[in-house]
C-alpha atoms as a PDB file:
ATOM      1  CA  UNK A   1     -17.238  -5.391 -13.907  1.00  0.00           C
ATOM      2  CA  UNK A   2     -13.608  -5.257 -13.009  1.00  0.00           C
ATOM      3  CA  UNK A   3     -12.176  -2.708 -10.390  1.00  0.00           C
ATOM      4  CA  UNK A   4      -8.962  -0.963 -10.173  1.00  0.00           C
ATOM      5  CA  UNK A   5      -7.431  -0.073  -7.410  1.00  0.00           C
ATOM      6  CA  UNK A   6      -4.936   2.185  -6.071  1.00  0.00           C
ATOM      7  CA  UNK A   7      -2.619   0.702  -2.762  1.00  0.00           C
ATOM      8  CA  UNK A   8      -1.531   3.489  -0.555  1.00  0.00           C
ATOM      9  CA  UNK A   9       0.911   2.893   2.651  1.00  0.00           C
ATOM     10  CA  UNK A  10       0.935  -0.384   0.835  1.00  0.00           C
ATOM     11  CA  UNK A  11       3.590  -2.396   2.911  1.00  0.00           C
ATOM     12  CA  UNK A  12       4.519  -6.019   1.394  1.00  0.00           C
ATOM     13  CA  UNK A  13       0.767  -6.324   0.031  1.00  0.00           C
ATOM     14  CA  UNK A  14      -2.080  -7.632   1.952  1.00  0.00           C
ATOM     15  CA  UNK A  15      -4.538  -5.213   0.215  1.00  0.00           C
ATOM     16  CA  UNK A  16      -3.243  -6.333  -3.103  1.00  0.00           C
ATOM     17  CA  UNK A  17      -3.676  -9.849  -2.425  1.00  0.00           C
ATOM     18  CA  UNK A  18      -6.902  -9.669  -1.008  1.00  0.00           C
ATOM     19  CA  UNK A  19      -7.979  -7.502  -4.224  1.00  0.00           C
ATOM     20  CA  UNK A  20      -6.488  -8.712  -6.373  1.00  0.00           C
ATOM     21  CA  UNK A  21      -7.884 -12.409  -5.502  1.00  0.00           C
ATOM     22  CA  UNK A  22     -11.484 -11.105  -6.499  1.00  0.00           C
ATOM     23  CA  UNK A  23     -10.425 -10.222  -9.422  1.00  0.00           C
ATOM     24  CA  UNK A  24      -9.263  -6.289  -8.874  1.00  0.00           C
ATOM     25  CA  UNK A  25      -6.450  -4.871 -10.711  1.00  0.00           C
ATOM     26  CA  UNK A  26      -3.894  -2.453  -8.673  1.00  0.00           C
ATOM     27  CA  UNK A  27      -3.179   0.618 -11.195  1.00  0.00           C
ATOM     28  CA  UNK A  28      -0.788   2.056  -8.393  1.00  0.00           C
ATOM     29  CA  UNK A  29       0.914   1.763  -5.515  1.00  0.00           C
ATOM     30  CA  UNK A  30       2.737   3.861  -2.731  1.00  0.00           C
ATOM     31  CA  UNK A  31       5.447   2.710   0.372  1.00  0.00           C
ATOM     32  CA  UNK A  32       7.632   4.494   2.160  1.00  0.00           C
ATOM     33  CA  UNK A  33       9.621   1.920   3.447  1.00  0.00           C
ATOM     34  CA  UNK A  34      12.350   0.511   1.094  1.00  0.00           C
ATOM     35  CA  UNK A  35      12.243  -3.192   2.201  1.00  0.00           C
ATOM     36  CA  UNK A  36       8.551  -3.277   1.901  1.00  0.00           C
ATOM     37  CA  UNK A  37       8.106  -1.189  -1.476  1.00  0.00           C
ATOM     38  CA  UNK A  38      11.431  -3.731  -3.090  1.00  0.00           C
ATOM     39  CA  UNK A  39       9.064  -6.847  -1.533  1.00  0.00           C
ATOM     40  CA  UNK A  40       5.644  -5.573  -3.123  1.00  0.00           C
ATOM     41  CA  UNK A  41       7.774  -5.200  -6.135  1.00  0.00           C
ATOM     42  CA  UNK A  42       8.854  -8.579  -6.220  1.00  0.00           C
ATOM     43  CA  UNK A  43       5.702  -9.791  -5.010  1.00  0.00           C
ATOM     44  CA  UNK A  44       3.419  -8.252  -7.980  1.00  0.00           C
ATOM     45  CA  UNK A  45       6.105  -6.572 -10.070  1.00  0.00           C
ATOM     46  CA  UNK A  46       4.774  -3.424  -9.363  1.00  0.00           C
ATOM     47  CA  UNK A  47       7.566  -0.612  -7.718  1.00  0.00           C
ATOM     48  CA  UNK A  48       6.054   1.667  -5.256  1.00  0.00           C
ATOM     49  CA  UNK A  49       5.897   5.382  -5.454  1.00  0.00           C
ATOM     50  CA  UNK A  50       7.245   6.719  -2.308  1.00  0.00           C
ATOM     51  CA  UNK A  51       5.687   8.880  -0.017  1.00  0.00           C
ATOM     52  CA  UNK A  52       2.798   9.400  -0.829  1.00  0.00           C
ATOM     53  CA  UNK A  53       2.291  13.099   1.235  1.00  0.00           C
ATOM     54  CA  UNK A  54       5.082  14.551  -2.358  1.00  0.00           C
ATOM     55  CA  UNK A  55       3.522  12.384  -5.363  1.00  0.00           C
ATOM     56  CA  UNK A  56       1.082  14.661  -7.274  1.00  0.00           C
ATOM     57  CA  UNK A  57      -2.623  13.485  -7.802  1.00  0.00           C
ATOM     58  CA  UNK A  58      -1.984  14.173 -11.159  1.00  0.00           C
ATOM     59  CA  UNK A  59       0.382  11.040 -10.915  1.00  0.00           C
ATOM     60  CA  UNK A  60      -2.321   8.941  -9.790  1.00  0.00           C
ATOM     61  CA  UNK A  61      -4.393   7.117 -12.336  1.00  0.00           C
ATOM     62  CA  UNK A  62      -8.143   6.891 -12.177  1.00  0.00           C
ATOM     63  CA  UNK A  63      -9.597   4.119  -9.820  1.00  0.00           C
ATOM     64  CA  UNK A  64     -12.695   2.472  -7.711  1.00  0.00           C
ATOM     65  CA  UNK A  65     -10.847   1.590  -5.111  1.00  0.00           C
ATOM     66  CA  UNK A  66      -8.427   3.149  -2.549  1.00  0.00           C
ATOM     67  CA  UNK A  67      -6.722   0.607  -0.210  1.00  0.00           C
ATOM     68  CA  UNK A  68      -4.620   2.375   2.649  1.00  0.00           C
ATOM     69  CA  UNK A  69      -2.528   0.319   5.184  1.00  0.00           C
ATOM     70  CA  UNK A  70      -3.133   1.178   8.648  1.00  0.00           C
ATOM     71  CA  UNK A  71       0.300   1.560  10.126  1.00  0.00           C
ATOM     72  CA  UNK A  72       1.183  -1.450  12.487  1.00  0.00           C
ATOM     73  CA  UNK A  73       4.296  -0.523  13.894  1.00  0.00           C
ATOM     74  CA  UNK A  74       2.514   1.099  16.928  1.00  0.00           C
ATOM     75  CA  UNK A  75       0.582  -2.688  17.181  1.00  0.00           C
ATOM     76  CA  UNK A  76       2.995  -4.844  16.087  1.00  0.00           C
ATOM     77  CA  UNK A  77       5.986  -6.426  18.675  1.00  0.00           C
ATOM     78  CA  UNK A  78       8.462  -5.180  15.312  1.00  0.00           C
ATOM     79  CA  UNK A  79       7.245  -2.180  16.926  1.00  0.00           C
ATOM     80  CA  UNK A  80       7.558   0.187  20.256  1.00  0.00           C
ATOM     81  CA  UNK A  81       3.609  -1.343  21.122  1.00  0.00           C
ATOM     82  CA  UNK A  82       2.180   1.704  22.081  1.00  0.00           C
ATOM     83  CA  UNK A  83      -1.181   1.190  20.179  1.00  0.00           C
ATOM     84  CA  UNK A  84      -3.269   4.284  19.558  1.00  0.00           C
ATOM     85  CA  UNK A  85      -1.240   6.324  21.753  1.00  0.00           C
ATOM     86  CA  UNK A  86       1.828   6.122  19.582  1.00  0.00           C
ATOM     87  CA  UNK A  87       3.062   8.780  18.054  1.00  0.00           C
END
């Protein structure tokens, strides 16, 4: 059986790959962040909706999968480091 899945706060991708590498087709995608959405594009050829919180579910085509990207910024060093008490 093959899955499709939808990549939400998507980033560059790493749900995608992982998925993807099983076999799992990504039907859509959403990023906020221009450099990341234009580098998931590149990476898969897929563009990234933006926010997510303004697309209509309407807009989102049926799935079996939802990936969602925790945000790292609050865990990363790109980031202020505050963890879970980052706001």
């Amino acid at each position: 059986m093959k899955y499709n899945f939808i990549d939400l706060f998507a980033g560059i991708g790493g749900f995608h790959l992982a998925l993807s590498s099983y076999g799992a087709k990504c039907v859509f995608a959403s990023e906020w962040d221009k450099e990341a959405a234009n580098t998931y594009k590149i990476n898969f050829g897929i563009e990234p909706k933006g926010d997510i919180t303004i697309i209509d579910e309407k807009d989102i085509p049926p799935h079996d999968i939802i990936c969602g990207g925790f945000p790292c910024q609050a865990f990363s060093i790109a980031g202020k480091r505050g963890g879970f008490e980052d706001i």
